[in-house]
PDB file of N, CA and C in Angstrom:
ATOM      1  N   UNK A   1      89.423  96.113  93.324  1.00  0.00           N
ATOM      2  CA  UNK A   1      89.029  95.459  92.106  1.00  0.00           C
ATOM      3  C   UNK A   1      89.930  95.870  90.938  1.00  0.00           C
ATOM      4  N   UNK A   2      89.931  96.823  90.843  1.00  0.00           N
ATOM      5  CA  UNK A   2      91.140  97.646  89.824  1.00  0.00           C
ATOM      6  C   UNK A   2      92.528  96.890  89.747  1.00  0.00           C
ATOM      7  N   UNK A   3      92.853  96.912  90.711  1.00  0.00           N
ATOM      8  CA  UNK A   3      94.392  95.780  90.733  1.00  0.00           C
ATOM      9  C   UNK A   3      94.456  94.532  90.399  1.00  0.00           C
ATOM     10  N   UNK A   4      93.207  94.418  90.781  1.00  0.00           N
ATOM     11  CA  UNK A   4      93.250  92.786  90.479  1.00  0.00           C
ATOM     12  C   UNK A   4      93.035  92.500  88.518  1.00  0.00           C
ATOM     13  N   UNK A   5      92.267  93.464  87.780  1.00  0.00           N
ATOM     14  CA  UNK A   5      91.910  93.560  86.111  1.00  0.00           C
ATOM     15  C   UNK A   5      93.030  94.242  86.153  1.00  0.00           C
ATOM     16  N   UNK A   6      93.297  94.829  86.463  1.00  0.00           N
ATOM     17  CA  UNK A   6      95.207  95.478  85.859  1.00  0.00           C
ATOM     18  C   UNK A   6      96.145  94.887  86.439  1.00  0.00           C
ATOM     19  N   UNK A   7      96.329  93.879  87.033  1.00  0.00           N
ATOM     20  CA  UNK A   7      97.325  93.551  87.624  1.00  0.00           C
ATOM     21  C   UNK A   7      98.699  94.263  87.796  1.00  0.00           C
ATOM     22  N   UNK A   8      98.222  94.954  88.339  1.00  0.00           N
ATOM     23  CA  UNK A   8      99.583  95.942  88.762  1.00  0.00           C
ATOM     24  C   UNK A   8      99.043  96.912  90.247  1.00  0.00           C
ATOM     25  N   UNK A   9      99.569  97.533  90.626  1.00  0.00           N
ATOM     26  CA  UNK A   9      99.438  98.205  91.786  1.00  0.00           C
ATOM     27  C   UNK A   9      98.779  99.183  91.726  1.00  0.00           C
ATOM     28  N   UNK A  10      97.655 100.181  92.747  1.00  0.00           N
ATOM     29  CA  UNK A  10      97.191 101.262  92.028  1.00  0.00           C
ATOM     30  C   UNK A  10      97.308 102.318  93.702  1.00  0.00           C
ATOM     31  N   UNK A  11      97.782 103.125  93.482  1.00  0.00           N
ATOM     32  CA  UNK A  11      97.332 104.460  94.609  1.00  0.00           C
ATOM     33  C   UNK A  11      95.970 104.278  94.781  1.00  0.00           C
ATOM     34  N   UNK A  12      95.231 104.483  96.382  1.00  0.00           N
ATOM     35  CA  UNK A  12      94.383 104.577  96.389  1.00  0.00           C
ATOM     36  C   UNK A  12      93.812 105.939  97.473  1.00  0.00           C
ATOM     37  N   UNK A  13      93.148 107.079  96.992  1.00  0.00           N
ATOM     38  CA  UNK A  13      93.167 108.338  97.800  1.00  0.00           C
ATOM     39  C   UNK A  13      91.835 107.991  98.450  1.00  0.00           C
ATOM     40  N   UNK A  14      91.797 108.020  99.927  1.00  0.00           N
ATOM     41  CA  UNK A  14      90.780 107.831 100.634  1.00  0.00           C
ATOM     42  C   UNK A  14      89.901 108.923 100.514  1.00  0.00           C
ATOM     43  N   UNK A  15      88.517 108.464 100.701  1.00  0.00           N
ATOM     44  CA  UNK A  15      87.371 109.587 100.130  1.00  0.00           C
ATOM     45  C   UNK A  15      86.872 109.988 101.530  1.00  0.00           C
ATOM     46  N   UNK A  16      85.935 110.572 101.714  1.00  0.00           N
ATOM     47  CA  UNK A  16      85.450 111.484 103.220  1.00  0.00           C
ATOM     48  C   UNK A  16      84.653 109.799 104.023  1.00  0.00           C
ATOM     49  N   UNK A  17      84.280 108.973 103.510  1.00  0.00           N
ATOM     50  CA  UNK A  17      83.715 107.888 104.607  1.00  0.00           C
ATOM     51  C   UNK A  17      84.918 107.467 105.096  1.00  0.00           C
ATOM     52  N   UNK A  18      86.357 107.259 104.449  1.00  0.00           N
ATOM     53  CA  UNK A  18      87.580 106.439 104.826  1.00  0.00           C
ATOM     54  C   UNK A  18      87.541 107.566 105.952  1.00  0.00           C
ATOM     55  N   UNK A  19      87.912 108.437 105.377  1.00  0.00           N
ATOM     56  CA  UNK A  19      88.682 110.034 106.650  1.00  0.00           C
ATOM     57  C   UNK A  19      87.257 109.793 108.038  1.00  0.00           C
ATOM     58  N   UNK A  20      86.331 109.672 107.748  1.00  0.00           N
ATOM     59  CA  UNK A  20      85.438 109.718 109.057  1.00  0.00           C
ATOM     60  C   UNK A  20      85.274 108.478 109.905  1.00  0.00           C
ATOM     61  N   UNK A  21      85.501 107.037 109.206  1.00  0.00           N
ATOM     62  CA  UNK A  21      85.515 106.062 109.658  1.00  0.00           C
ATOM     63  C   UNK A  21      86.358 105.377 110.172  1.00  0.00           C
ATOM     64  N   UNK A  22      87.666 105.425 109.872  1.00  0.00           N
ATOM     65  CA  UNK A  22      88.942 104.802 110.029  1.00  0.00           C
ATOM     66  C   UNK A  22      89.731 106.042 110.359  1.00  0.00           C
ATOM     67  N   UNK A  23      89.565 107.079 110.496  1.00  0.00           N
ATOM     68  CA  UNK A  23      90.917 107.907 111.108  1.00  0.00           C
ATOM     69  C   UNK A  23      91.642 108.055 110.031  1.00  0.00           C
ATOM     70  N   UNK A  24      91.835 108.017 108.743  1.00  0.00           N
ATOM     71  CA  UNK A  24      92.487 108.524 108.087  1.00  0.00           C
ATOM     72  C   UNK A  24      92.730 110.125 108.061  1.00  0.00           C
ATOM     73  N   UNK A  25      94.153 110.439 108.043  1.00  0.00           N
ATOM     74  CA  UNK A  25      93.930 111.585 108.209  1.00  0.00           C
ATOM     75  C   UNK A  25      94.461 112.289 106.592  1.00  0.00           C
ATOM     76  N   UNK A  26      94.450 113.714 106.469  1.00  0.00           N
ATOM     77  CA  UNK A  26      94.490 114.103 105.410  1.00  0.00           C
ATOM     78  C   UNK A  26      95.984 114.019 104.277  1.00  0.00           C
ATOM     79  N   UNK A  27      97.128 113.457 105.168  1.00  0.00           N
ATOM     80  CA  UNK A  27      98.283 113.504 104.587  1.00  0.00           C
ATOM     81  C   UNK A  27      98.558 111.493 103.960  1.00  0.00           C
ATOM     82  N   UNK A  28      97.601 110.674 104.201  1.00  0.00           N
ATOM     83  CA  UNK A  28      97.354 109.768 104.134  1.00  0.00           C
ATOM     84  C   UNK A  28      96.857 108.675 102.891  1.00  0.00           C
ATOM     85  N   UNK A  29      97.816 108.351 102.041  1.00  0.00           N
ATOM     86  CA  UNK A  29      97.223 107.112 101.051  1.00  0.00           C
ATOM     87  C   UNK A  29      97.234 106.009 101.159  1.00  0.00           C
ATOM     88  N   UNK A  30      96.392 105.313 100.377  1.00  0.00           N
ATOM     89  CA  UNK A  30      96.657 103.542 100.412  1.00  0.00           C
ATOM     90  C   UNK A  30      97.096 102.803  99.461  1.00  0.00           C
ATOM     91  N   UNK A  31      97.415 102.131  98.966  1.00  0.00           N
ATOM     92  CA  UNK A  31      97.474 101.274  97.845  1.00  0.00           C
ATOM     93  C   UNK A  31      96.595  99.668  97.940  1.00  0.00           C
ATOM     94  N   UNK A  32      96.604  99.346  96.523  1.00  0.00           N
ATOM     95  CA  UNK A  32      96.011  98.427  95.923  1.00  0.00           C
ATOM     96  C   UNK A  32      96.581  97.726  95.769  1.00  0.00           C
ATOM     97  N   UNK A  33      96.810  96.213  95.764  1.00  0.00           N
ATOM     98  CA  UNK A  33      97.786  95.279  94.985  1.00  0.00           C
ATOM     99  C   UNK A  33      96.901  94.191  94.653  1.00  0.00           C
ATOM    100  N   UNK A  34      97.890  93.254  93.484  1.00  0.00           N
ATOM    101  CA  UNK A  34      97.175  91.939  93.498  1.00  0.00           C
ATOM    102  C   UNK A  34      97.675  91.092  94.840  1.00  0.00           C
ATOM    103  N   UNK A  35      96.909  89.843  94.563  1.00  0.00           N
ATOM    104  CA  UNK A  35      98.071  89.187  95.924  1.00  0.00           C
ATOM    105  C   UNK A  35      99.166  88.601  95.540  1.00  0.00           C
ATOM    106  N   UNK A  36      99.498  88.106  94.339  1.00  0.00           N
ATOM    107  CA  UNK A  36     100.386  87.819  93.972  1.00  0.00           C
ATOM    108  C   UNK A  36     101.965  88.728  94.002  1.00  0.00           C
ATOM    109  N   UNK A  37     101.399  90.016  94.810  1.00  0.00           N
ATOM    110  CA  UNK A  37     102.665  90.836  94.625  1.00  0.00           C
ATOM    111  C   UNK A  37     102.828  90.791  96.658  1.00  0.00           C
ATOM    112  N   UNK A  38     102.004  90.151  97.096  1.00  0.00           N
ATOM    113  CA  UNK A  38     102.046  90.379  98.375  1.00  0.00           C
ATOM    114  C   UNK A  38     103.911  89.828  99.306  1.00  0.00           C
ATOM    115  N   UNK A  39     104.419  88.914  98.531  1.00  0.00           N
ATOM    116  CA  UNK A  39     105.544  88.705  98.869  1.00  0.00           C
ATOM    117  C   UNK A  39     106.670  89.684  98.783  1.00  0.00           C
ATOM    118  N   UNK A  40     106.568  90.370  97.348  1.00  0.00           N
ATOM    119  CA  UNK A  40     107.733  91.206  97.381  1.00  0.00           C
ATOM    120  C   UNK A  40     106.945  92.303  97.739  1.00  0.00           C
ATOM    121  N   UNK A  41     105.930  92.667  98.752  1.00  0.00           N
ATOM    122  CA  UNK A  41     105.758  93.887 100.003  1.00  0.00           C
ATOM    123  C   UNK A  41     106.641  93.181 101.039  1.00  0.00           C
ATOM    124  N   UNK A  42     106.278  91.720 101.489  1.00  0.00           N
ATOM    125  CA  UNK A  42     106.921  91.326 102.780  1.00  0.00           C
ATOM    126  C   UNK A  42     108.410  91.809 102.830  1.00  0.00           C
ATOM    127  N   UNK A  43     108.966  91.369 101.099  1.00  0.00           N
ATOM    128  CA  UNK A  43     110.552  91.127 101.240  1.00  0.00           C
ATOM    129  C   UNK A  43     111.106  92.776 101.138  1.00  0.00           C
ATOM    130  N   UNK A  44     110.154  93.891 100.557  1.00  0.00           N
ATOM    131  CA  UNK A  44     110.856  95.304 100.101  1.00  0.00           C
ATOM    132  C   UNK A  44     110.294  96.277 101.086  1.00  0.00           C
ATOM    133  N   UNK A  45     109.434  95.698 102.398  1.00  0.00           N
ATOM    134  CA  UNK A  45     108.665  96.420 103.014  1.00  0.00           C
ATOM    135  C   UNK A  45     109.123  97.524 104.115  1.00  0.00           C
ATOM    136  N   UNK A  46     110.497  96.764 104.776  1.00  0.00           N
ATOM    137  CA  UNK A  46     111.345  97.326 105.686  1.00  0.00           C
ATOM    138  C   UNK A  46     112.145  97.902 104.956  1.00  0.00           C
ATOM    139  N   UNK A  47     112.441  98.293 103.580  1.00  0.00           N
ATOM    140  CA  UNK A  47     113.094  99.279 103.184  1.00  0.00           C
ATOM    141  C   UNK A  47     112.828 100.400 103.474  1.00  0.00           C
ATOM    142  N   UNK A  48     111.355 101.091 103.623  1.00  0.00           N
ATOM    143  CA  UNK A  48     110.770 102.428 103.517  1.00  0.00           C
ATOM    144  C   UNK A  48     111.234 103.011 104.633  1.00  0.00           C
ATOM    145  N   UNK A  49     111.504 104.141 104.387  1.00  0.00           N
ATOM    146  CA  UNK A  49     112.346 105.747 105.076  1.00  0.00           C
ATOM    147  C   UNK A  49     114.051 105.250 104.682  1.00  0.00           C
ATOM    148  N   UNK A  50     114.351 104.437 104.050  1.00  0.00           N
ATOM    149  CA  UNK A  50     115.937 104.542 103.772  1.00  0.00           C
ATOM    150  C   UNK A  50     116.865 104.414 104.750  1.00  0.00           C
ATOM    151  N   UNK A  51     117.744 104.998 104.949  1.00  0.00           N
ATOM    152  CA  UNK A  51     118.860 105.663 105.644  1.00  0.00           C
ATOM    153  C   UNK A  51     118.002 106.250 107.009  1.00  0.00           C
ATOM    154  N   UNK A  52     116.634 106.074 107.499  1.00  0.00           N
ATOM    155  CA  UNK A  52     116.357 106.568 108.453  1.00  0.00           C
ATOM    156  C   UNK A  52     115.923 105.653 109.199  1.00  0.00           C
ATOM    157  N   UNK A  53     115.707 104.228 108.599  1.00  0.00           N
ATOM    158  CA  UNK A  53     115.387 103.642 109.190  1.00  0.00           C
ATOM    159  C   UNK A  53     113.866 103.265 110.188  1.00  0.00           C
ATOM    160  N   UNK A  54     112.920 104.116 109.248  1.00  0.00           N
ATOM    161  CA  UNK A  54     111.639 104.323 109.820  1.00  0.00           C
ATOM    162  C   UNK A  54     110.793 102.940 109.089  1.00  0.00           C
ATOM    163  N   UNK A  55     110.704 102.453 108.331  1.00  0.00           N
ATOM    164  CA  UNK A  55     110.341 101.418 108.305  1.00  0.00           C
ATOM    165  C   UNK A  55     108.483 101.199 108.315  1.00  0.00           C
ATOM    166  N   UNK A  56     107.825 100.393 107.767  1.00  0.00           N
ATOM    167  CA  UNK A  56     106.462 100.145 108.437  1.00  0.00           C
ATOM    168  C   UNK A  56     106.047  99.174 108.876  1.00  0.00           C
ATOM    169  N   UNK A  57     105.456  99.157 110.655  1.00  0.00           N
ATOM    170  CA  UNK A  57     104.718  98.099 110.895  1.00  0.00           C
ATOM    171  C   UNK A  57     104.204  97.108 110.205  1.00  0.00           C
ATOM    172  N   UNK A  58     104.829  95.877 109.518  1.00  0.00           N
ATOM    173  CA  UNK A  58     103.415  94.955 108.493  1.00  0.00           C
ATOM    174  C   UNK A  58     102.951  94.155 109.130  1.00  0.00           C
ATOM    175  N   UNK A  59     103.203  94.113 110.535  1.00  0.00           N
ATOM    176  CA  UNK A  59     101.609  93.186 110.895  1.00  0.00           C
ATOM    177  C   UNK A  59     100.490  94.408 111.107  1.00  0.00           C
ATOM    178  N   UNK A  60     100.529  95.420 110.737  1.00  0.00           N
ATOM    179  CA  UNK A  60      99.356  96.476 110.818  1.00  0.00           C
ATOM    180  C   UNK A  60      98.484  96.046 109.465  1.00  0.00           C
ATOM    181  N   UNK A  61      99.385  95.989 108.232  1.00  0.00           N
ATOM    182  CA  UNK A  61      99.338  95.575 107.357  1.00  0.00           C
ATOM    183  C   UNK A  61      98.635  94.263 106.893  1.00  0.00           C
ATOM    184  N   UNK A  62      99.152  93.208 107.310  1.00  0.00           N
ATOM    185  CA  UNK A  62      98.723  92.235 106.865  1.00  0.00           C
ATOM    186  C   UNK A  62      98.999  91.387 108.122  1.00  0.00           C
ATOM    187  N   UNK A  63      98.046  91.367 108.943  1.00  0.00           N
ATOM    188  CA  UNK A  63      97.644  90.722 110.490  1.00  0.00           C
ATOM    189  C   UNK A  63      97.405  89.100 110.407  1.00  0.00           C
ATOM    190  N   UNK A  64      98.677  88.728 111.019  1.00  0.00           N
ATOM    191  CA  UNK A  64      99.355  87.278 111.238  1.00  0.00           C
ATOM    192  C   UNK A  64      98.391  86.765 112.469  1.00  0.00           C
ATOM    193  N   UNK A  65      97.948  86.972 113.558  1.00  0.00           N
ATOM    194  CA  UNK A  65      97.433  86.962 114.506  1.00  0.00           C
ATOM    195  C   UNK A  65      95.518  86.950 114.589  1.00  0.00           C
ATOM    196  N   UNK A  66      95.306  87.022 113.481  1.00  0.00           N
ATOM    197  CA  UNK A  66      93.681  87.153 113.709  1.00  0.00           C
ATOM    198  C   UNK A  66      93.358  85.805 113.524  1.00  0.00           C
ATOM    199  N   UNK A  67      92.026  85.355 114.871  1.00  0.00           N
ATOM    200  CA  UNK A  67      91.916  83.912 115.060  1.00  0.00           C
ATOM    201  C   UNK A  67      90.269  83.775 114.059  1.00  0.00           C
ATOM    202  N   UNK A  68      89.415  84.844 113.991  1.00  0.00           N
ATOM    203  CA  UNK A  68      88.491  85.079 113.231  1.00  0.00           C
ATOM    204  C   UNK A  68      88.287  85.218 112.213  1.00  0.00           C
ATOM    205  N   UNK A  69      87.466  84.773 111.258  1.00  0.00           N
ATOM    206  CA  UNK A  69      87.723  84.671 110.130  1.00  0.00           C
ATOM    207  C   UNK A  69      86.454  86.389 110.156  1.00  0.00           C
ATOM    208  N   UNK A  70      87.314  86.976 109.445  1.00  0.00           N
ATOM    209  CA  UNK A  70      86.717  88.262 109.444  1.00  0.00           C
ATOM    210  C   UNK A  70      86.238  88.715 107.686  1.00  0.00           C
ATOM    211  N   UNK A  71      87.104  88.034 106.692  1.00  0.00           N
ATOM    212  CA  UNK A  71      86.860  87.789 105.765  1.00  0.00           C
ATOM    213  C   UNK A  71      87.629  86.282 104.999  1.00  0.00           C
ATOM    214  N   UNK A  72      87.395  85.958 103.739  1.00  0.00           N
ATOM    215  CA  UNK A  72      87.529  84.710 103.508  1.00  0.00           C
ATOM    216  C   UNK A  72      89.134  84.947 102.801  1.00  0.00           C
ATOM    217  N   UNK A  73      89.683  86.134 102.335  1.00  0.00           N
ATOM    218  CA  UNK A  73      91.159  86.706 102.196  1.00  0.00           C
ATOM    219  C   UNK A  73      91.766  86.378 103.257  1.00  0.00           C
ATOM    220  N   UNK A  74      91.608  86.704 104.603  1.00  0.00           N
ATOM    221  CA  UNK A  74      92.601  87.074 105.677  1.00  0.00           C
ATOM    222  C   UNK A  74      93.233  85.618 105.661  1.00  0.00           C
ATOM    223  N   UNK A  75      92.146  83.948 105.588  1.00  0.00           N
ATOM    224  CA  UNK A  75      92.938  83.079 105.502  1.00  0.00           C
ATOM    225  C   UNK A  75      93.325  82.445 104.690  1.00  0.00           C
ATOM    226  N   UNK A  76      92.686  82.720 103.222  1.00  0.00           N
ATOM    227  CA  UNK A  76      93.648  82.330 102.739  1.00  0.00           C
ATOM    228  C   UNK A  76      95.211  83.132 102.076  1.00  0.00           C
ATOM    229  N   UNK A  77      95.371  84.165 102.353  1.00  0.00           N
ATOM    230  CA  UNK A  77      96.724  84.715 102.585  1.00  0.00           C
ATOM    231  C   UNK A  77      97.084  84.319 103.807  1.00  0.00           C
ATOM    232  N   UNK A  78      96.883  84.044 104.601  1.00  0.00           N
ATOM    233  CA  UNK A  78      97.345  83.373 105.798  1.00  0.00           C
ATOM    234  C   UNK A  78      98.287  82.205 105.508  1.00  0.00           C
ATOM    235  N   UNK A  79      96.986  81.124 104.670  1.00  0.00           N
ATOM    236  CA  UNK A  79      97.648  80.084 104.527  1.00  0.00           C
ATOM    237  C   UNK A  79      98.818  79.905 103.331  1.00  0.00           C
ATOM    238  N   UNK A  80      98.704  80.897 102.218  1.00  0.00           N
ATOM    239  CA  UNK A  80      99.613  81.118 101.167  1.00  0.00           C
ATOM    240  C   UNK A  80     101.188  81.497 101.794  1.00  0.00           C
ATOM    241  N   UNK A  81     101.517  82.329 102.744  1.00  0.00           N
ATOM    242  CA  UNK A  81     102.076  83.121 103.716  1.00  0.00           C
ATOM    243  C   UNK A  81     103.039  82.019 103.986  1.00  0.00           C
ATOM    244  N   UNK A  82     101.867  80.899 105.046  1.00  0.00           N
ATOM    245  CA  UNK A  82     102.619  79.963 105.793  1.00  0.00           C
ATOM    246  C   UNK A  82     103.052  78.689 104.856  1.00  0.00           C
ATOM    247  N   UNK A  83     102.700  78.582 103.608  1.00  0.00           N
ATOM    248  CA  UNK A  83     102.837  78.064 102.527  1.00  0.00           C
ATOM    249  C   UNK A  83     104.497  78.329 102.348  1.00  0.00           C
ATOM    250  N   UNK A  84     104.907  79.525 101.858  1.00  0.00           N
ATOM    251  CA  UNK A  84     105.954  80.161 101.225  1.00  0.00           C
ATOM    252  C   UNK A  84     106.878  80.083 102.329  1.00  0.00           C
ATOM    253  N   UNK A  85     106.687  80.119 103.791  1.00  0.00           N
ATOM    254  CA  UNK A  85     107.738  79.897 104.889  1.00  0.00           C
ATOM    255  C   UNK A  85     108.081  78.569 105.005  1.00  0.00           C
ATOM    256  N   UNK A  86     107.380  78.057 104.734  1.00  0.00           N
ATOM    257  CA  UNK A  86     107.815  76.269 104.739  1.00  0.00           C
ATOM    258  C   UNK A  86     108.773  76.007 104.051  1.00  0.00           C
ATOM    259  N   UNK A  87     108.143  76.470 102.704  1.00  0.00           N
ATOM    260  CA  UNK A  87     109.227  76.186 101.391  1.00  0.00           C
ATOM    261  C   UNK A  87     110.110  76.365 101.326  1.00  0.00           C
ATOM    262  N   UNK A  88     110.679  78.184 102.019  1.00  0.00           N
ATOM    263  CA  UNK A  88     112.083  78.861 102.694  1.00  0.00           C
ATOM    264  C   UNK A  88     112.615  77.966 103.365  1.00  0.00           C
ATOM    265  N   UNK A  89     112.126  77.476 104.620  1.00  0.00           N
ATOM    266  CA  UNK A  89     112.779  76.303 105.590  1.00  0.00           C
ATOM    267  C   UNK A  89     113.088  75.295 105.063  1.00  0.00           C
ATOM    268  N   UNK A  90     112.570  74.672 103.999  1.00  0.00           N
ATOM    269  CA  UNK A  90     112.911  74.054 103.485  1.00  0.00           C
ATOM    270  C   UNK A  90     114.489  73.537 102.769  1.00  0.00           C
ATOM    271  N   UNK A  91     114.568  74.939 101.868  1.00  0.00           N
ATOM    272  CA  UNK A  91     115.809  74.895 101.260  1.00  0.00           C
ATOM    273  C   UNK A  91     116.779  75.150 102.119  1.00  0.00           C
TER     274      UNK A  91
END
């Protein structure tokens, strides 16, 4: 909610239900975004580790593949997603 009234990005430090529920472990943060910043994650995302080339999974991230509507976000970033690839193919 925070990201979205500030529109900007926010650290988010997981509290003891995240760490017991999801496996978070203690060296572990998340972040916040609006969605409007969700493109330049896609396009700056494979930068991370540099020169090492470690990189992060983003379909862990933001899961291309779910046929369920698990919440009413997953499709429509889905469809925004497949929106913005068209447009690429396009030009």
């Amino acid at each position: 909610m925070i990201p979205f009234l500030l529109d900007s990005p926010q650290v988010v430090i997981p509290g003891m239900g995240d760490r017991s529920f999801a496996g978070i472990g203690d060296n572990e943060l998340a972040i916040g975004m609006p969605a409007n910043m969700i493109f330049t994650l896609l396009e700056d995302l494979f930068k991370a580790g540099g020169s090492m080339n470690i990189g992060y999974p983003a379909k862990s991230l933001l899961p291309m593949d779910i046929t369920e509507h698990i919440t009413p976000g997953f499709q429509f970033l889905r469809d925004k997603i497949n929106e913005k690839k068209a447009s690429e193919q396009k030009k």
